[in-house]
Protein backbone atom coordinates (compact mmCIF):
# COMPACT_ATOMS: atom_id res chain seq x y z
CA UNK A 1 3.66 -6.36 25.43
CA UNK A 2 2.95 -3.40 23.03
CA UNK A 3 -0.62 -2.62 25.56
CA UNK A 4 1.44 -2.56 28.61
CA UNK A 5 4.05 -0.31 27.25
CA UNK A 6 1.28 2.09 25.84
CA UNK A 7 -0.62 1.58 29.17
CA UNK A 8 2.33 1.87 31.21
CA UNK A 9 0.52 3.28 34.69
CA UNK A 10 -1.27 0.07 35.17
CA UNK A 11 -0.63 -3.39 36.09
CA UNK A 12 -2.89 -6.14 34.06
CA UNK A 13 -4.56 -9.42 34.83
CA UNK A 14 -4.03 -11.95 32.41
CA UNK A 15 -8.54 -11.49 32.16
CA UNK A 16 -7.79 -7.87 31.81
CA UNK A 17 -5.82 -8.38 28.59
CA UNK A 18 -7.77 -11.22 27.67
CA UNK A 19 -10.65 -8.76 27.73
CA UNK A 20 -9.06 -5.70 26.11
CA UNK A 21 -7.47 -7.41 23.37
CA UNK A 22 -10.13 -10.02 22.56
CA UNK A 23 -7.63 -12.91 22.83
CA UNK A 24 -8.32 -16.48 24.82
CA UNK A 25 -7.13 -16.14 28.25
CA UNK A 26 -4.99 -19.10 27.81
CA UNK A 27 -3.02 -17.04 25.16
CA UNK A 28 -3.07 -13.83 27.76
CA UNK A 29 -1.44 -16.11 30.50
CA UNK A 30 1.00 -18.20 28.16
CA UNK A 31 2.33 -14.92 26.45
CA UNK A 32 2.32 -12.21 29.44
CA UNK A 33 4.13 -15.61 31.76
CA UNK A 34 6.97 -16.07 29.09
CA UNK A 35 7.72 -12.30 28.76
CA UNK A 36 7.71 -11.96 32.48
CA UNK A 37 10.74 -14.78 32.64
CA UNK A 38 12.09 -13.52 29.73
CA UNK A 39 12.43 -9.90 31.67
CA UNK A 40 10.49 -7.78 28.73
CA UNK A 41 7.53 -7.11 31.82
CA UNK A 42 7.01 -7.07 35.67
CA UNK A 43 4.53 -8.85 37.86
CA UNK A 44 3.14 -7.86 41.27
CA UNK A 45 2.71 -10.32 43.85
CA UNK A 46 -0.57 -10.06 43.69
CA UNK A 47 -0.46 -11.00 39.80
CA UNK A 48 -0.96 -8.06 37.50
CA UNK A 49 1.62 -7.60 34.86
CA UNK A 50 3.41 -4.07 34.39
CA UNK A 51 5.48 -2.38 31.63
CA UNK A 52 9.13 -1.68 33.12
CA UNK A 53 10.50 1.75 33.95
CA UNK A 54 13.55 0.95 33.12
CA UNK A 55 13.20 -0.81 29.81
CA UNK A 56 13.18 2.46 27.62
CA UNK A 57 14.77 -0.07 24.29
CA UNK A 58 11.00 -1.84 24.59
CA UNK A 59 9.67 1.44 24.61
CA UNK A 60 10.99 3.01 21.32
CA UNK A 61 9.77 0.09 19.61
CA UNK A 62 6.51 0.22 20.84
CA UNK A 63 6.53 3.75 20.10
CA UNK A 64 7.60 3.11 16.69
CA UNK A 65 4.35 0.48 16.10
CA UNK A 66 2.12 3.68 16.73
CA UNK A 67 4.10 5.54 14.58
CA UNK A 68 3.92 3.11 11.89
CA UNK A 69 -0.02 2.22 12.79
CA UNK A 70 -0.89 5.81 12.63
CA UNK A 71 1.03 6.92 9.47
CA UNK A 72 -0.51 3.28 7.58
CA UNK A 73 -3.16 1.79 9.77
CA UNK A 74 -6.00 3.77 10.08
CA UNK A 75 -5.79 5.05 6.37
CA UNK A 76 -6.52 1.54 4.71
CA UNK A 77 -9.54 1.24 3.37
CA UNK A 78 -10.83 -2.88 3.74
CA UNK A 79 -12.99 -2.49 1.28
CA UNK A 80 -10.67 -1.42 -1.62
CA UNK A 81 -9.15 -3.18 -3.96
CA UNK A 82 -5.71 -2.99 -5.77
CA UNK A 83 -5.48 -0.64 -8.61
CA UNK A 84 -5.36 -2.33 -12.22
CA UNK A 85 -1.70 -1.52 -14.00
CA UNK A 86 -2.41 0.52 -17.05
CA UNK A 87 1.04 -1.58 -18.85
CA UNK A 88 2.60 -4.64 -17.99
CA UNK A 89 6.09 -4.31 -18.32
CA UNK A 90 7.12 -6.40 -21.15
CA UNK A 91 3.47 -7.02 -22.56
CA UNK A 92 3.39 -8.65 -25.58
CA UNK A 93 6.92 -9.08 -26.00
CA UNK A 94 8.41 -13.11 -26.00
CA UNK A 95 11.29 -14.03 -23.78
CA UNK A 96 13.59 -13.92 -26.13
CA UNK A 97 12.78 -10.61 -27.57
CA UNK A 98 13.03 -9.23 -23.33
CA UNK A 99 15.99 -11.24 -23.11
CA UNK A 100 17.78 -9.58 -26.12
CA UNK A 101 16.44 -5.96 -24.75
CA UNK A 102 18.24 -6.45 -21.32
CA UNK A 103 21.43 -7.91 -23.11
CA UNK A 104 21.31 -4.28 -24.73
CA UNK A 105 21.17 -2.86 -21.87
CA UNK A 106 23.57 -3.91 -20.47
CA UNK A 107 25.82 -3.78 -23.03
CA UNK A 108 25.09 0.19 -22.39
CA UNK A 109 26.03 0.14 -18.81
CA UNK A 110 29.37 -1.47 -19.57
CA UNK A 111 30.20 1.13 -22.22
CA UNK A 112 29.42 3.50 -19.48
CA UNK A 113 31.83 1.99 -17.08
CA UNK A 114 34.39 1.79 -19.35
């Protein structure tokens, strides 16, 4: 859905998609048939699937994908790998000792609501 609302000038085959996404075409013509009846796209007679004019709610989320594929998409690096925490938060300590430090603490925060 998200290609033929950023492609919105064209009609698609289900081999077009198939093609430009790199999907089976059995996926292309399952998916792109149940949006049609579900009245997300459009279809020609002659078969080619469309983004709708008129559906400008499918368009600000499919404007808001790019926004959120160009602000975290194309800065990810596949080849890193997570940072290493300098401290683990209650390293070293036992249960019981964390367990008496948050009882503290919240004995705090109730004397500061009070």
């Amino acid at each position: 859905m998200a290609y033929l609302y950023q492609n919105p000038k064209w009609g698609y085959s289900p081999q077009d998609l198939k093609e430009a996404l790199n999907i089976p075409r059995g996926t292309a013509t399952t998916t792109l048939k149940r949006l049609y009846d579900d009245g997300y796209i459009g279809k020609t007679d002659d078969g080619y699937y469309y983004a709708l004019s008129e559906r400008e709610d499918i368009r600000r989320y499919v404007s808001s994908l790019n926004q959120v594929d160009r602000m975290f998409g194309h800065h990810r690096n596949p080849d890193a790998t997570p940072e290493e925490r300098e401290k683990q938060i209650g390293e070293g300590r036992t249960d019981d000792e964390l367990d008496a430090e948050l009882a503290e603490l919240e004995d705090d925060m109730n004397g500061l609501n009070e």
